[in-house]
PDB file of N, CA and C in Angstrom:
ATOM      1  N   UNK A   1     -29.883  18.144 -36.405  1.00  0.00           N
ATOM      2  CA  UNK A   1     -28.891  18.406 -35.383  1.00  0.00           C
ATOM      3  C   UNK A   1     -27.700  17.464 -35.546  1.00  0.00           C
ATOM      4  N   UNK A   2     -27.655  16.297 -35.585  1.00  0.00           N
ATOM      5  CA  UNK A   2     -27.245  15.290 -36.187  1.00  0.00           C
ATOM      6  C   UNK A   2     -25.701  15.601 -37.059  1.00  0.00           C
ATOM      7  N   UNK A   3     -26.686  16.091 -38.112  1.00  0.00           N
ATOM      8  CA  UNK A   3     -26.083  16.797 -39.611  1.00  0.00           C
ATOM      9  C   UNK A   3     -25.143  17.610 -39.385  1.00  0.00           C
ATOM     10  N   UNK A   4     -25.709  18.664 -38.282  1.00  0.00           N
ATOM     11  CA  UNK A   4     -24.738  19.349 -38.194  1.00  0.00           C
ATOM     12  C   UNK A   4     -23.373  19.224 -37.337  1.00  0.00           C
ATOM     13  N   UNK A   5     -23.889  18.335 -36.258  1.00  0.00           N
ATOM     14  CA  UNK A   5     -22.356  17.657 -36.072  1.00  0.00           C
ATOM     15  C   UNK A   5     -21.634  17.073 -36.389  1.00  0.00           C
ATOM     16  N   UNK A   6     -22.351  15.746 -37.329  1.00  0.00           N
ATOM     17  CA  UNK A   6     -21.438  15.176 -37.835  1.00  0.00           C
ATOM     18  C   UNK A   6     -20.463  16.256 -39.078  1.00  0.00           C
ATOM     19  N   UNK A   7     -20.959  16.896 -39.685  1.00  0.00           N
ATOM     20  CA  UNK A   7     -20.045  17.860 -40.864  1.00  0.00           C
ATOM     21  C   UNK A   7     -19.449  18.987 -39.867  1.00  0.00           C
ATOM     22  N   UNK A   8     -19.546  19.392 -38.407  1.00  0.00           N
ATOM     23  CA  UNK A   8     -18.643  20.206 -37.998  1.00  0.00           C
ATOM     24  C   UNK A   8     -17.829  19.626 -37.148  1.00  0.00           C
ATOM     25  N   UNK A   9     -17.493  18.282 -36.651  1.00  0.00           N
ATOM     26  CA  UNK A   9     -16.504  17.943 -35.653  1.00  0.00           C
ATOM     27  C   UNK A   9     -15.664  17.464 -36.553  1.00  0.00           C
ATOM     28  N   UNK A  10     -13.957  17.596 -36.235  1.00  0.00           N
ATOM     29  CA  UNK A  10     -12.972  17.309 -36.941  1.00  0.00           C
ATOM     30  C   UNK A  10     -12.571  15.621 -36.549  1.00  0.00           C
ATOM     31  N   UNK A  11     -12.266  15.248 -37.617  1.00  0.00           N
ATOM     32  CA  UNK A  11     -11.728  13.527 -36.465  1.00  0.00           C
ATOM     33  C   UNK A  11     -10.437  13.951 -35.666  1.00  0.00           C
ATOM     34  N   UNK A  12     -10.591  13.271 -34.564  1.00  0.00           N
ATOM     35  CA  UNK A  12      -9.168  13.468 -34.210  1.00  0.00           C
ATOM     36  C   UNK A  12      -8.364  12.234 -34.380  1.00  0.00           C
ATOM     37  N   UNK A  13      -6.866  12.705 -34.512  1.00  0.00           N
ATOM     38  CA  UNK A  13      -6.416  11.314 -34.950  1.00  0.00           C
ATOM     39  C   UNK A  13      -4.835  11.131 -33.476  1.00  0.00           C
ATOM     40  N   UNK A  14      -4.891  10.041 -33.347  1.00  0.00           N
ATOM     41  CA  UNK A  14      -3.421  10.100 -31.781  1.00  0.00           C
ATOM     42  C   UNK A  14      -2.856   9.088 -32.336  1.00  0.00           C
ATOM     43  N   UNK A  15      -1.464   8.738 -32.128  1.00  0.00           N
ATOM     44  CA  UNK A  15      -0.683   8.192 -32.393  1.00  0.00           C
ATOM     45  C   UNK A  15      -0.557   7.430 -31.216  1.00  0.00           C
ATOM     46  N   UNK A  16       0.357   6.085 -31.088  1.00  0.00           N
ATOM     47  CA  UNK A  16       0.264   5.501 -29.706  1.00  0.00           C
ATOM     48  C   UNK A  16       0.901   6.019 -28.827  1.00  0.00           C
ATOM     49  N   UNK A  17       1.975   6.878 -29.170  1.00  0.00           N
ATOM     50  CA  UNK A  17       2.763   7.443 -27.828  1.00  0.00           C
ATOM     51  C   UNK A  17       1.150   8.507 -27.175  1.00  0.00           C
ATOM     52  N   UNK A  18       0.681   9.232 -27.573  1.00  0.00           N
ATOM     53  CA  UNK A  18      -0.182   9.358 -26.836  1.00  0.00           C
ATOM     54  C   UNK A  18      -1.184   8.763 -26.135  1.00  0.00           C
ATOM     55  N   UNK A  19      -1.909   8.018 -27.161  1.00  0.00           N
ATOM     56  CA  UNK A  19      -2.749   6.710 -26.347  1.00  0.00           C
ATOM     57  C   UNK A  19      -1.766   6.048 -24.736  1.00  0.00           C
ATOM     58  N   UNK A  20      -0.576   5.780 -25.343  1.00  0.00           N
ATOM     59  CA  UNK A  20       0.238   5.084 -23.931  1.00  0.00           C
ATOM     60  C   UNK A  20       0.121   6.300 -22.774  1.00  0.00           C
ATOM     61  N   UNK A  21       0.457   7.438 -23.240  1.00  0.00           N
ATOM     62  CA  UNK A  21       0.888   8.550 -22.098  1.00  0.00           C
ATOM     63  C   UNK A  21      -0.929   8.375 -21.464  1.00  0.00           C
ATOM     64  N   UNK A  22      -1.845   8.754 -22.346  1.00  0.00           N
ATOM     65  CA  UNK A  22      -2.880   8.869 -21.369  1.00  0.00           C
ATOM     66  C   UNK A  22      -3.220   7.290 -20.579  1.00  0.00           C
ATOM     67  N   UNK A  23      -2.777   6.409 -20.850  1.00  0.00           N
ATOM     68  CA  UNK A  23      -3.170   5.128 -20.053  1.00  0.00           C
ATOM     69  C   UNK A  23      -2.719   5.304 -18.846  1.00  0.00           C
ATOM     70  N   UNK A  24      -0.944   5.638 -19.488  1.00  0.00           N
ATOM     71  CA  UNK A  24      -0.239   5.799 -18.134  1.00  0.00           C
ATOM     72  C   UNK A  24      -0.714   6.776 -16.966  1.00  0.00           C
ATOM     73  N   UNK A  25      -1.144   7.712 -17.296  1.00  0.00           N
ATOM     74  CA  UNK A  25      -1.777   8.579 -16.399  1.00  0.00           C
ATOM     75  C   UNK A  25      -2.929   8.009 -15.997  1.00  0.00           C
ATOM     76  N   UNK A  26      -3.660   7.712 -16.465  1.00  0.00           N
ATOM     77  CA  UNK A  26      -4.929   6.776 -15.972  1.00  0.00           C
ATOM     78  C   UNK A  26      -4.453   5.772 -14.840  1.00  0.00           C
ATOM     79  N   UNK A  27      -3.376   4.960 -14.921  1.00  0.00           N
ATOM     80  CA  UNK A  27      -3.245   4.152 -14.193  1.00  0.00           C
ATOM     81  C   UNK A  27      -2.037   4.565 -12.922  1.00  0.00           C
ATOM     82  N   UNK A  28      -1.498   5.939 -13.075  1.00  0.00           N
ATOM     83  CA  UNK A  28      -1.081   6.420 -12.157  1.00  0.00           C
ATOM     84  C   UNK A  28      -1.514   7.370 -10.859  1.00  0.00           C
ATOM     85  N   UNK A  29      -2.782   7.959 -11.866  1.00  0.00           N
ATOM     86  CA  UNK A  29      -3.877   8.395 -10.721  1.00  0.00           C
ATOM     87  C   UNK A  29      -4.880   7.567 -10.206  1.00  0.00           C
ATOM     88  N   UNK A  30      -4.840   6.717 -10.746  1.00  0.00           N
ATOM     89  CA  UNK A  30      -6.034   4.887 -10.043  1.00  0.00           C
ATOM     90  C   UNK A  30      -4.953   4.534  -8.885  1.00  0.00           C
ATOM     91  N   UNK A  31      -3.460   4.685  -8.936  1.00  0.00           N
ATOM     92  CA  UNK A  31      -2.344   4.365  -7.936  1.00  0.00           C
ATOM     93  C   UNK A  31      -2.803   4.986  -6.818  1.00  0.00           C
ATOM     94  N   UNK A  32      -2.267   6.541  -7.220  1.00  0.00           N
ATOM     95  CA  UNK A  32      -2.766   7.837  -6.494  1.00  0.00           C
ATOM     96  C   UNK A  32      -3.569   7.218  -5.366  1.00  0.00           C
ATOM     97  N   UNK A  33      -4.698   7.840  -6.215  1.00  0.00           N
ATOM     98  CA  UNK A  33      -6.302   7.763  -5.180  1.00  0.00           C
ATOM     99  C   UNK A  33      -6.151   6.647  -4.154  1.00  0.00           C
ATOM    100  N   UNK A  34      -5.549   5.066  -4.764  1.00  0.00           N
ATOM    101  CA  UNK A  34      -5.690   4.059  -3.843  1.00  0.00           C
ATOM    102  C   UNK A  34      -4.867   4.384  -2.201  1.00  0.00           C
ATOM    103  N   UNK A  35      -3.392   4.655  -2.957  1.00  0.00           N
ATOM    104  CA  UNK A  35      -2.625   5.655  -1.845  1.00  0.00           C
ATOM    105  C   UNK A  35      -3.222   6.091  -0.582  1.00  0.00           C
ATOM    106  N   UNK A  36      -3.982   7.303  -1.157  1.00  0.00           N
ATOM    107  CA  UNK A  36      -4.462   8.357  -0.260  1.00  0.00           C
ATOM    108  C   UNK A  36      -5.793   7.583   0.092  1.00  0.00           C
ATOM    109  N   UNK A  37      -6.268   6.414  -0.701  1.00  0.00           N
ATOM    110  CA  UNK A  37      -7.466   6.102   0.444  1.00  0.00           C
ATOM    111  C   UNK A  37      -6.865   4.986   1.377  1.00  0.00           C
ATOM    112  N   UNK A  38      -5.961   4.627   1.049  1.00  0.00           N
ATOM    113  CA  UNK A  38      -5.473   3.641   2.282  1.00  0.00           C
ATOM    114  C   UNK A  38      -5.061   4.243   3.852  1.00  0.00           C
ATOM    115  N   UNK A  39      -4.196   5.338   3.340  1.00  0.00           N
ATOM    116  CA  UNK A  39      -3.193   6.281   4.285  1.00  0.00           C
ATOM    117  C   UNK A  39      -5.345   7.323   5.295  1.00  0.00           C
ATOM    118  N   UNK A  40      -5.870   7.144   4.375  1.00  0.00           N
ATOM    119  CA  UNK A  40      -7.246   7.885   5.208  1.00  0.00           C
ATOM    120  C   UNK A  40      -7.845   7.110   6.186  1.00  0.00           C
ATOM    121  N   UNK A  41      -7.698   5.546   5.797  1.00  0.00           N
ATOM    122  CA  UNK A  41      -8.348   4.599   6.376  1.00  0.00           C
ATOM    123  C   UNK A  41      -7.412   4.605   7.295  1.00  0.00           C
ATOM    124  N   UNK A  42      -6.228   3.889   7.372  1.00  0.00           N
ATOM    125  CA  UNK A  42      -5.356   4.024   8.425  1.00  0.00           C
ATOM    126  C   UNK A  42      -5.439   5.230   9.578  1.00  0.00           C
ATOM    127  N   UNK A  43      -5.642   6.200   8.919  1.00  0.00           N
ATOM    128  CA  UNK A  43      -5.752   7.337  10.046  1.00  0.00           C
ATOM    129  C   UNK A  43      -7.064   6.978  10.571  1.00  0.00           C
ATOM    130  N   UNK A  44      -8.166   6.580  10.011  1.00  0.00           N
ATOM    131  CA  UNK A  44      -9.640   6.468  10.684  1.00  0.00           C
ATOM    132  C   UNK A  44      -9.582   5.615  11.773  1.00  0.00           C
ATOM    133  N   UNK A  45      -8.940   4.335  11.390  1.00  0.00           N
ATOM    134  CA  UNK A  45      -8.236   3.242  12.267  1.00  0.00           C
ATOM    135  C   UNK A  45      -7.741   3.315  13.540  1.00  0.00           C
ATOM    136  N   UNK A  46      -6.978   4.331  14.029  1.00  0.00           N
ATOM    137  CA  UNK A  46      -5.658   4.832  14.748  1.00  0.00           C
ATOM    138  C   UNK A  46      -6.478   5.670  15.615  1.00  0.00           C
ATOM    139  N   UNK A  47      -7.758   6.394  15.300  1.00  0.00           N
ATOM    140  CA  UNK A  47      -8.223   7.418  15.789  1.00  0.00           C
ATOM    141  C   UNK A  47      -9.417   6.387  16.243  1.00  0.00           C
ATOM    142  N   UNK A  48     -10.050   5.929  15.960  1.00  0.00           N
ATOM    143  CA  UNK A  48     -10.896   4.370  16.598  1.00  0.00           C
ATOM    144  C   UNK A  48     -10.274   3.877  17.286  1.00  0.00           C
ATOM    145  N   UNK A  49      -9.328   3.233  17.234  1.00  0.00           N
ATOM    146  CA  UNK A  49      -8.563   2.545  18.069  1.00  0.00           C
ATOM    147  C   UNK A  49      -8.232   3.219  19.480  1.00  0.00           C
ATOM    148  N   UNK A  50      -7.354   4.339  19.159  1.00  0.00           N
ATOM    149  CA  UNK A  50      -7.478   5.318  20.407  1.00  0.00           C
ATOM    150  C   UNK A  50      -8.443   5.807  21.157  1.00  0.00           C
ATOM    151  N   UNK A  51      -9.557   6.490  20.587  1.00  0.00           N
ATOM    152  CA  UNK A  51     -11.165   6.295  20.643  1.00  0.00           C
ATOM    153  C   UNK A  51     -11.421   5.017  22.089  1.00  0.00           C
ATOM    154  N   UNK A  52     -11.342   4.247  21.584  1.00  0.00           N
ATOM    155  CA  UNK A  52     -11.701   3.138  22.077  1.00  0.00           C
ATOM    156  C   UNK A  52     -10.728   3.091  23.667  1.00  0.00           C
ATOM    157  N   UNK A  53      -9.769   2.735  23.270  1.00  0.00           N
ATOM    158  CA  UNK A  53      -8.725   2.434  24.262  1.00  0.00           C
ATOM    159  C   UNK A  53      -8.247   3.663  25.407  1.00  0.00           C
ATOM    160  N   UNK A  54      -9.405   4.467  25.224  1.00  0.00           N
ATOM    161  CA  UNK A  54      -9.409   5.957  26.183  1.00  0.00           C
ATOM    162  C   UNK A  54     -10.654   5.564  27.455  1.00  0.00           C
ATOM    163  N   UNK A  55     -11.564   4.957  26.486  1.00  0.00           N
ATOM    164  CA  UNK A  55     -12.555   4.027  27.634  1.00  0.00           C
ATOM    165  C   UNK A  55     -12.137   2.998  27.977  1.00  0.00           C
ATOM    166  N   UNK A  56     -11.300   2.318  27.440  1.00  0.00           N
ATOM    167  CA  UNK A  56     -11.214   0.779  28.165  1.00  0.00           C
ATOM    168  C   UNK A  56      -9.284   1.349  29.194  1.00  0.00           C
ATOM    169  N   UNK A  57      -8.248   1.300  28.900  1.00  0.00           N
ATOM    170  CA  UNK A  57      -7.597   1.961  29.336  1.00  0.00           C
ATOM    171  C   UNK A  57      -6.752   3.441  28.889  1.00  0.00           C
ATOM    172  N   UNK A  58      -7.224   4.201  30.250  1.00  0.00           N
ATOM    173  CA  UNK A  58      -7.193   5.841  29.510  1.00  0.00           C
ATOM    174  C   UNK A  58      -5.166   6.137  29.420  1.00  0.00           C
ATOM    175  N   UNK A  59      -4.313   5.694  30.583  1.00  0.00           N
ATOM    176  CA  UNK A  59      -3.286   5.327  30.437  1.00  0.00           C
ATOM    177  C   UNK A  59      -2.609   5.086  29.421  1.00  0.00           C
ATOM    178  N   UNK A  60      -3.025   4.000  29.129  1.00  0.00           N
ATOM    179  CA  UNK A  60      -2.532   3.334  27.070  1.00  0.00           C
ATOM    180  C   UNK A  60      -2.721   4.126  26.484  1.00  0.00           C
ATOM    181  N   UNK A  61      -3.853   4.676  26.170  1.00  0.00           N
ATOM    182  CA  UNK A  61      -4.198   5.933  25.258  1.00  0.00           C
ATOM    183  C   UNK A  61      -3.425   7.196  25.344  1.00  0.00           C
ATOM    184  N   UNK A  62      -3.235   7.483  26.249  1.00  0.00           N
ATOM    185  CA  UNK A  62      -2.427   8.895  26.642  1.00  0.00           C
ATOM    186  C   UNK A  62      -1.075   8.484  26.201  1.00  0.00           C
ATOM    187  N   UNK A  63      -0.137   7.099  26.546  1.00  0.00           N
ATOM    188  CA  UNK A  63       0.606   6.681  25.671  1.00  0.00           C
ATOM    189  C   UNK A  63       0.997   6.813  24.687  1.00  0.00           C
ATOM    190  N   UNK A  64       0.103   6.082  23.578  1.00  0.00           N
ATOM    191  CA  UNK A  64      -0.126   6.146  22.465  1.00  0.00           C
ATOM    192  C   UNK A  64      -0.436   6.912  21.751  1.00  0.00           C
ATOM    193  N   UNK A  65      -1.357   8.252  22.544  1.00  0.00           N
ATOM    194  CA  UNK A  65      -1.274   9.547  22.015  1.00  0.00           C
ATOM    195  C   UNK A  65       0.340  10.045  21.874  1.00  0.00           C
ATOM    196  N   UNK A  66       1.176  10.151  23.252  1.00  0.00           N
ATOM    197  CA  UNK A  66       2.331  10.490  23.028  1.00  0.00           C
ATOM    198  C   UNK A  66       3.268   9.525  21.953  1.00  0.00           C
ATOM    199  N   UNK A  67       3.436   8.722  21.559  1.00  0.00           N
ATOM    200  CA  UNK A  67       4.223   8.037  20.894  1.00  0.00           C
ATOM    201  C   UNK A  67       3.455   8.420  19.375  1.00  0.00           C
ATOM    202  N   UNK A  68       2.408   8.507  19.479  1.00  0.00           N
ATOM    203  CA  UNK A  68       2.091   9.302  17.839  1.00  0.00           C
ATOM    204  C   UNK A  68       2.355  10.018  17.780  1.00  0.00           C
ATOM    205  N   UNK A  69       1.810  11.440  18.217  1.00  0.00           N
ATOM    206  CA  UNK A  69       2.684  13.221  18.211  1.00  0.00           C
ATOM    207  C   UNK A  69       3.982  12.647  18.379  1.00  0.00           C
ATOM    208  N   UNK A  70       5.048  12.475  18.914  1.00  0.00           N
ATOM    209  CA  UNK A  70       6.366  12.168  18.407  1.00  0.00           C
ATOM    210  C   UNK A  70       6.425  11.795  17.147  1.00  0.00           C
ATOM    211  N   UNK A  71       6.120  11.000  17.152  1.00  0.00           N
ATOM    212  CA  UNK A  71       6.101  10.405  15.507  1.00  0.00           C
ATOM    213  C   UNK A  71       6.354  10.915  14.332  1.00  0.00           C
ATOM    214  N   UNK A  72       4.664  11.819  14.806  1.00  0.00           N
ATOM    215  CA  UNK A  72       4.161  12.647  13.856  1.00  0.00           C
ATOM    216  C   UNK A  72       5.229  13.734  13.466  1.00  0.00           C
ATOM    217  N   UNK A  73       5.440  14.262  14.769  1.00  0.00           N
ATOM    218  CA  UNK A  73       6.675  15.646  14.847  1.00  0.00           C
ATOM    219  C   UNK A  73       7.679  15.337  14.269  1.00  0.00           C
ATOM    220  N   UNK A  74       8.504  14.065  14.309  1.00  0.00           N
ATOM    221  CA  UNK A  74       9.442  13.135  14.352  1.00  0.00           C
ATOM    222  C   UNK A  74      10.594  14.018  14.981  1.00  0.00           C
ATOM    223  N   UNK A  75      10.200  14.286  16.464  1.00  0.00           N
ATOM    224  CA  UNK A  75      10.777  14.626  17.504  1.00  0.00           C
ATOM    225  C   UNK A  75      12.904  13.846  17.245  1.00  0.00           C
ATOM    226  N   UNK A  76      13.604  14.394  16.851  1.00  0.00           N
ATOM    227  CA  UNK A  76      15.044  13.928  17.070  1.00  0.00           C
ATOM    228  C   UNK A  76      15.417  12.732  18.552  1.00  0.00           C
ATOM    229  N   UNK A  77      15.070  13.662  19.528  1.00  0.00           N
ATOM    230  CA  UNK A  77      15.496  12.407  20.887  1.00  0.00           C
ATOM    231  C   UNK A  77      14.510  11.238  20.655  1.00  0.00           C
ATOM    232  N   UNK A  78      13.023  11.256  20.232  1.00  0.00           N
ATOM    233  CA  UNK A  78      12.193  10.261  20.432  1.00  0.00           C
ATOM    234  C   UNK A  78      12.603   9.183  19.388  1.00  0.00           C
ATOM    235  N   UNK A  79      13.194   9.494  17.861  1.00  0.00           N
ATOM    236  CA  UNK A  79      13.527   8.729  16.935  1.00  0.00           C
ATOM    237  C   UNK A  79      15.169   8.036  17.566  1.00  0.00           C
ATOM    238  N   UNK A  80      15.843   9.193  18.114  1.00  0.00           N
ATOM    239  CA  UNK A  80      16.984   8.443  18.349  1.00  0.00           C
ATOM    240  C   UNK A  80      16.797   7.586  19.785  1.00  0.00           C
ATOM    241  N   UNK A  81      15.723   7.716  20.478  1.00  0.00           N
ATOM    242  CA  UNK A  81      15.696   6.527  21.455  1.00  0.00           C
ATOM    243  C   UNK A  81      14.953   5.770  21.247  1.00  0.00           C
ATOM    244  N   UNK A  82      13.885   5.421  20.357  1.00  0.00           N
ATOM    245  CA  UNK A  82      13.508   3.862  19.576  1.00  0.00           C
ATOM    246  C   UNK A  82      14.664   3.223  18.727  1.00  0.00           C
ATOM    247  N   UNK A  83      15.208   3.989  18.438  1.00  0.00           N
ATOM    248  CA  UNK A  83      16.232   3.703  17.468  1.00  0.00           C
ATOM    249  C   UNK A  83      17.328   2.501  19.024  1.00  0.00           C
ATOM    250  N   UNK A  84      17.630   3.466  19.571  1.00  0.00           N
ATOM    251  CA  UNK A  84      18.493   2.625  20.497  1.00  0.00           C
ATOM    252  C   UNK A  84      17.981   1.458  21.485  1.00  0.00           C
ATOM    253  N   UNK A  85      16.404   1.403  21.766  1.00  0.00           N
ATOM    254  CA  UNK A  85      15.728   0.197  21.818  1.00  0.00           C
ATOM    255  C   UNK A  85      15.788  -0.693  21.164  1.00  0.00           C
ATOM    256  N   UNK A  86      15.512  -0.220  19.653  1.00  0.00           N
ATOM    257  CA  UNK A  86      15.433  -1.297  18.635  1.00  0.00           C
ATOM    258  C   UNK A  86      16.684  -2.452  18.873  1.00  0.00           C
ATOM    259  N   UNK A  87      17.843  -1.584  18.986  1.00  0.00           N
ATOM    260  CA  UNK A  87      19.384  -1.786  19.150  1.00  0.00           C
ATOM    261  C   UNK A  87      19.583  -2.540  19.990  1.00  0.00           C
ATOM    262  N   UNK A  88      19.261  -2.612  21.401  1.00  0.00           N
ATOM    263  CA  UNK A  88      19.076  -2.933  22.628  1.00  0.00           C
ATOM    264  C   UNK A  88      18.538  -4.310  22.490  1.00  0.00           C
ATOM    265  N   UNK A  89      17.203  -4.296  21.739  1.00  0.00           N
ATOM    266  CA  UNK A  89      16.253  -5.788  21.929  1.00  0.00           C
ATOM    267  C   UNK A  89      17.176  -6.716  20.576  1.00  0.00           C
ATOM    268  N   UNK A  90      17.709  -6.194  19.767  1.00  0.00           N
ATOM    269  CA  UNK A  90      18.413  -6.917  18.859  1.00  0.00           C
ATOM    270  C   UNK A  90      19.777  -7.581  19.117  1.00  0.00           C
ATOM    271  N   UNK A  91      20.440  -6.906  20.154  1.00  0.00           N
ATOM    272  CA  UNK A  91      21.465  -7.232  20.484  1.00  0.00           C
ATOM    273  C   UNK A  91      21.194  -8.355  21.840  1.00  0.00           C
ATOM    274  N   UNK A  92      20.277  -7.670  22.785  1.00  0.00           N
ATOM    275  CA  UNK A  92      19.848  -9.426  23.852  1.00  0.00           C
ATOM    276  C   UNK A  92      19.187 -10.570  23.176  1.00  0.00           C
ATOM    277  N   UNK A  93      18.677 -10.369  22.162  1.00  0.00           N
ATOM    278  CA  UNK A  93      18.190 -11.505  21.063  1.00  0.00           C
ATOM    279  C   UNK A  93      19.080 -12.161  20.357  1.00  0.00           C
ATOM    280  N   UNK A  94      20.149 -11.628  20.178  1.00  0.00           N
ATOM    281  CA  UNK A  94      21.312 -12.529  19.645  1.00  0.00           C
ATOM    282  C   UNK A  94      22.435 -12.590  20.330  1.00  0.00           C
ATOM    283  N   UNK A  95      22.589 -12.132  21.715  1.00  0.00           N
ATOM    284  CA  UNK A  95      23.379 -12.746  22.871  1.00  0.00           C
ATOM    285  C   UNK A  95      22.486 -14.191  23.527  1.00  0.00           C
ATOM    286  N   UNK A  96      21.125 -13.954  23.447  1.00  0.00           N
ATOM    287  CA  UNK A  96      20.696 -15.182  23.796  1.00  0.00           C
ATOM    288  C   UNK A  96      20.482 -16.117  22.878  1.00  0.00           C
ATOM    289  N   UNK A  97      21.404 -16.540  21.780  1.00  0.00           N
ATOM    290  CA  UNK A  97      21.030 -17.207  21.087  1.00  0.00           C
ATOM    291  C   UNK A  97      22.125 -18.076  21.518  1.00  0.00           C
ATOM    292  N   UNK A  98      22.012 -19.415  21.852  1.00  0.00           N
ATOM    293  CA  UNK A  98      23.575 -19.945  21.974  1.00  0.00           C
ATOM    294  C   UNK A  98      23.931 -20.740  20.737  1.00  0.00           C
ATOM    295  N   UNK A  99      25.109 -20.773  20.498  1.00  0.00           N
ATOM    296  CA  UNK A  99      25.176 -21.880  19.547  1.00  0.00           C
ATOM    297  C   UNK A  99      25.185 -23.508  19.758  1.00  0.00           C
ATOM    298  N   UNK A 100      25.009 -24.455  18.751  1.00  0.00           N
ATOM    299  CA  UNK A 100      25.121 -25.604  18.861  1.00  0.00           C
ATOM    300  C   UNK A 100      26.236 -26.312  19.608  1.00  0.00           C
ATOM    301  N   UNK A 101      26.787 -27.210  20.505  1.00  0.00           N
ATOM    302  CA  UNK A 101      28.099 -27.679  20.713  1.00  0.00           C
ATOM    303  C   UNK A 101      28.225 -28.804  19.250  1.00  0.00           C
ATOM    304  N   UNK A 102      29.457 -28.626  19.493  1.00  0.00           N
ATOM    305  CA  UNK A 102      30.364 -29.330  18.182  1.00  0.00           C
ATOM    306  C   UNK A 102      30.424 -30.340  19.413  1.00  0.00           C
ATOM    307  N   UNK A 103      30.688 -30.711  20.704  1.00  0.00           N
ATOM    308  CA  UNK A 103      30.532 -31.720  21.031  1.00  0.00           C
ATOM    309  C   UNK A 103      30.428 -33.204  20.384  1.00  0.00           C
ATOM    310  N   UNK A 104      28.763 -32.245  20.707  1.00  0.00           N
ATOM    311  CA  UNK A 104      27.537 -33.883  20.320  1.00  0.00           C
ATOM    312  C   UNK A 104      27.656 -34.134  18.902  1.00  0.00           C
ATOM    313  N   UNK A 105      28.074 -33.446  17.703  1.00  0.00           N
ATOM    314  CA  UNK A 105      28.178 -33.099  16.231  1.00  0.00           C
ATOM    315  C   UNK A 105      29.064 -34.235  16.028  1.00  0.00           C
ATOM    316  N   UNK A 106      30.451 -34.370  16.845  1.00  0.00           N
ATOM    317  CA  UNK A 106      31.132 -35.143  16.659  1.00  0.00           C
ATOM    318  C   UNK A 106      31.418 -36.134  16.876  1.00  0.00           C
ATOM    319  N   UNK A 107      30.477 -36.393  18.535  1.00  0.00           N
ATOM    320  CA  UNK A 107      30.442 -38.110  18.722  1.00  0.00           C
ATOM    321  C   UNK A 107      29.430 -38.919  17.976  1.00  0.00           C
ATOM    322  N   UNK A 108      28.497 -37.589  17.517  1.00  0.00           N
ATOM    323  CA  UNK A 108      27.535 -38.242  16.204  1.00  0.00           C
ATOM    324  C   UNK A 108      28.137 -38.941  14.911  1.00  0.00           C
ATOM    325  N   UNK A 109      29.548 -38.071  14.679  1.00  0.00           N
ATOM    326  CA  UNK A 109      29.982 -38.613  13.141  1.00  0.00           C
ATOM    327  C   UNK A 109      31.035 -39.936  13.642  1.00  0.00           C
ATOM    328  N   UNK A 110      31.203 -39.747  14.785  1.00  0.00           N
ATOM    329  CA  UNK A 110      32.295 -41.048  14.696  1.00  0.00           C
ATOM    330  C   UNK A 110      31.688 -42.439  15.357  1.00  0.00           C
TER     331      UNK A 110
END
């Protein structure tokens, strides 16, 4: 049996551009898979979490249900009013920032 394979299989012979192309694919579907098992876990996560936070507070959850389906939908008004929160908390965060007085700066240097 042997015999007869070895005298009927042809060698095959690849050059490195192929050897590279199949690595590359090898290591682009090892990417892949990691991808889609992260993005699965995350969803398992989110759905536990909610899970959870339906018994401890059902409120939050119903929340958080709504702020996901938006999300998810990516509802226009719901993106453009986080969007203008975001805006909102960024702009009282750097109105409350005061600056240093040059005051004290200067009775320091003289």
């Amino acid at each position: 049996m042997l015999d007869f394979l070895k005298n009927n299989i042809k060698h095959i012979y690849m050059d490195k551009n192929s050897i590279i192309t199949i690595f590359v694919f090898f290591l682009l579907s090892n990417q892949l898979y990691n991808i889609v098992w992260e993005i699965g876990k995350s969803i398992f996560y989110i759905v536990l979490i909610i899970f959870g936070l339906n018994y401890i507070n059902p409120t939050l959850s119903n929340t958080l249900k709504k702020y996901l389906v938006n999300f998810i939908n990516l509802d226009k008004t719901f993106v453009k009013s986080m969007l203008g929160n975001i805006n909102n908390h960024a702009k009282n965060i750097i109105n409350n920032i005061k600056p240093k007085d040059k005051k004290k700066t200067t009775d320091i240097e003289k």
